[in-house]
Protein backbone atom coordinates (compact mmCIF):
# COMPACT_ATOMS: atom_id res chain seq x y z
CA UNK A 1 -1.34 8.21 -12.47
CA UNK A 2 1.77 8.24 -14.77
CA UNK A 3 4.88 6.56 -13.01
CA UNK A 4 6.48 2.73 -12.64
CA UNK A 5 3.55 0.70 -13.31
CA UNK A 6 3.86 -3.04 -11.22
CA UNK A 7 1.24 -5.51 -11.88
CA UNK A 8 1.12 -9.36 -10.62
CA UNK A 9 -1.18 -11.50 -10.73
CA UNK A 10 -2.97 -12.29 -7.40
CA UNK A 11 -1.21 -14.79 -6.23
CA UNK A 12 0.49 -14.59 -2.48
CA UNK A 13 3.32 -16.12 -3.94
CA UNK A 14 4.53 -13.37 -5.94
CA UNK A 15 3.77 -10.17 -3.51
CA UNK A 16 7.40 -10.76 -2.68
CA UNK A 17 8.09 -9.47 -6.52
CA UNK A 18 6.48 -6.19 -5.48
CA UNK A 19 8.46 -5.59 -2.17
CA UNK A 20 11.86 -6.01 -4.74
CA UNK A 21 10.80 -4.06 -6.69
CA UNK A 22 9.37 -0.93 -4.38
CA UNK A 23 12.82 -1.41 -2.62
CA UNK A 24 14.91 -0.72 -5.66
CA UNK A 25 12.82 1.80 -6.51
CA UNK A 26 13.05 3.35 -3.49
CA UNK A 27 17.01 2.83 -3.17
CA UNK A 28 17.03 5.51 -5.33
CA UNK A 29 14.78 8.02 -3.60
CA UNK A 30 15.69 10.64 -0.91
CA UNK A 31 14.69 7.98 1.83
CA UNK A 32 16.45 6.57 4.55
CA UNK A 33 16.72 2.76 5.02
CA UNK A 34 14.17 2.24 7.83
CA UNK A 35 11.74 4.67 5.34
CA UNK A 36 12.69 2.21 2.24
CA UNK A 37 11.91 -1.11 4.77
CA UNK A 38 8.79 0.26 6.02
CA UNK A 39 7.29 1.45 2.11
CA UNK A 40 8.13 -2.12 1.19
CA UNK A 41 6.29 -3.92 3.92
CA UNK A 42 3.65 -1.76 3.69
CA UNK A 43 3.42 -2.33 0.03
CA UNK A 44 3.45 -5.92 0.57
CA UNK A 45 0.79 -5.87 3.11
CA UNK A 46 -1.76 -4.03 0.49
CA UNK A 47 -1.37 -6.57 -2.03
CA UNK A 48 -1.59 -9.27 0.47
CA UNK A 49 -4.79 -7.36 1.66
CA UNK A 50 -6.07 -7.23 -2.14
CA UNK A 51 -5.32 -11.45 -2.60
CA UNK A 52 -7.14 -12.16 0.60
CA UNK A 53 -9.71 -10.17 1.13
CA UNK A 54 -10.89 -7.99 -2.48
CA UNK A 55 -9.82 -11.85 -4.87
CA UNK A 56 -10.82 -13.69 -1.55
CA UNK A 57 -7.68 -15.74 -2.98
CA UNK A 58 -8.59 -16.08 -6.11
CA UNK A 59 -5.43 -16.72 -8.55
CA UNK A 60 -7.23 -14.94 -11.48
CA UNK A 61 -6.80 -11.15 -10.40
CA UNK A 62 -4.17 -8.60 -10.55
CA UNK A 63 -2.96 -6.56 -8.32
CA UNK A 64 -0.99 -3.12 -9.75
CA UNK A 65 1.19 -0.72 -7.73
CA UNK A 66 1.98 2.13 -9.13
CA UNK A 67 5.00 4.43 -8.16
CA UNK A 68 5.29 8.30 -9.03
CA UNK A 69 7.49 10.73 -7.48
CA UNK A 70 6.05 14.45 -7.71
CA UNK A 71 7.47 18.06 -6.11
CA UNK A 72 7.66 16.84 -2.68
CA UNK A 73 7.76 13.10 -2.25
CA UNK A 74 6.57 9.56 -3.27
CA UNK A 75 2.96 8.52 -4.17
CA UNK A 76 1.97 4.56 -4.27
CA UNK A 77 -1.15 3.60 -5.78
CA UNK A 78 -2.00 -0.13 -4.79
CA UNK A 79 -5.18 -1.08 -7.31
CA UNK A 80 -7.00 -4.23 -7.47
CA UNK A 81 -10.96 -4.84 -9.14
CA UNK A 82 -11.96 -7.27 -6.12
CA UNK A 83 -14.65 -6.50 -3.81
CA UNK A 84 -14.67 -3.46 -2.30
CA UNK A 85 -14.10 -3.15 1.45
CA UNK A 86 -17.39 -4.06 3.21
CA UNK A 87 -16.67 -0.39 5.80
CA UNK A 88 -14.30 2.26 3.75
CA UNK A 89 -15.33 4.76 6.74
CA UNK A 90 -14.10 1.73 9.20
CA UNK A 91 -10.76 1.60 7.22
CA UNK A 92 -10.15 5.25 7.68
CA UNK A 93 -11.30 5.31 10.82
CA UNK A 94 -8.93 2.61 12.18
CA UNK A 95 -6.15 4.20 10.06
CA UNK A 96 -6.38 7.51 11.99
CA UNK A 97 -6.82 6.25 15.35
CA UNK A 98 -4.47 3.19 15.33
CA UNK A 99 -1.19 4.82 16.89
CA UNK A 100 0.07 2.41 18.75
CA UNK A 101 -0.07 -1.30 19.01
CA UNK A 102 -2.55 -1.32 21.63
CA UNK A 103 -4.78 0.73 19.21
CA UNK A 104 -5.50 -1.89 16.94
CA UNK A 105 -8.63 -3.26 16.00
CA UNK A 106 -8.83 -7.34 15.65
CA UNK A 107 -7.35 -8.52 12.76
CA UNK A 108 -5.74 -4.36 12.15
CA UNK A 109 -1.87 -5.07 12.43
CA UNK A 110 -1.58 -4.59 8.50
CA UNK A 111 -3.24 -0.98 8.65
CA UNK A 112 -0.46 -0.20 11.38
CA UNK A 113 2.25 -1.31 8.97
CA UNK A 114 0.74 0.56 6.34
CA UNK A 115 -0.33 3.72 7.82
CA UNK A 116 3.26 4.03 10.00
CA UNK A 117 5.26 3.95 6.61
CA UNK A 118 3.36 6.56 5.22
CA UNK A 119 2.17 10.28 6.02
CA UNK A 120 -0.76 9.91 5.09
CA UNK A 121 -3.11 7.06 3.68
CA UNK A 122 -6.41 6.93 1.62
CA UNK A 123 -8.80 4.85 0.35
CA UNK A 124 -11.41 4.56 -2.91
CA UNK A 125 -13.70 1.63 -3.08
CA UNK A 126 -14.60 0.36 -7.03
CA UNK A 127 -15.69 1.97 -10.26
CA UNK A 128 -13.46 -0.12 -11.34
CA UNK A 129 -10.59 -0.34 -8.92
CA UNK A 130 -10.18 0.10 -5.27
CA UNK A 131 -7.04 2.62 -4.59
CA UNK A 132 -5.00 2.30 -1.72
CA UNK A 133 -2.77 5.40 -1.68
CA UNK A 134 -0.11 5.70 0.15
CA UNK A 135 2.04 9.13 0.52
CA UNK A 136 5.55 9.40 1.84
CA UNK A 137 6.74 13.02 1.87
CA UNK A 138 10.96 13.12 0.75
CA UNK A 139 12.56 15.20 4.10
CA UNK A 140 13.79 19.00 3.20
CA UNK A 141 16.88 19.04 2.05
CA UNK A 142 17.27 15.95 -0.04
């Protein structure tokens, strides 16, 4: 995907790099503050995701985001070459039906971050990367 191409290596320590970054990016989107918080958290939470649980915390990945804006709003890419999750169907799963707090599965408060900031939310497991992507629609009018 053509757009702002972010890559750190995976290293907790630096995610906070990548939520700077998204923000100023978005700053200069057609999206309110609260949208521009959420996209950064949930942006932080991927890569957090891809450190602990694709690198298992291994330093010597990288993690890239990658930003485009098309016709209608903002598309985030967040790529790593770690293992793949274990359930993909799971992910989606607890994506869709996690609307509330309450909803969560153990361990799922991440996917709620992730999947409120967005509108909608896939996943694609290896070959090489696994793809988090993350879609925020700009609002009419902006």
């Amino acid at each position: 995907m053509d757009g702002i191409n972010l890559t750190i290596a995976s290293r907790l320590e630096l995610v906070h790099l990548l939520g700077l970054a998204v923000r100023g990016i978005c700053q200069g989107l057609p999206l309110t503050a609260d949208e521009t918080d959420a996209l950064e958290l949930a942006v932080c939470e991927a890569a957090n995701n891809s450190i602990k649980h694709a690198y298992k915390g291994r330093a010597d990945g990288k993690v890239r985001v990658t930003m485009a804006v098309d016709g209608t709003g903002l598309v985030i890419c967040v790529q790593d070459r770690g293992a793949p999750l274990d359930d993909a169907k799971q992910l989606t799963r607890d994506l869709a039906v996690a609307q509330t707090l309450e909803d969560l599965p153990e361990g799922g408060m991440g996917l709620f971050l992730i999947r409120n900031a967005a509108d909608s939310v896939g996943y694609k497991a290896g070959d090489p990367d696994n793809v988090l992507v993350i879609r925020k629609a700009f609002r009419k009018g902006s």
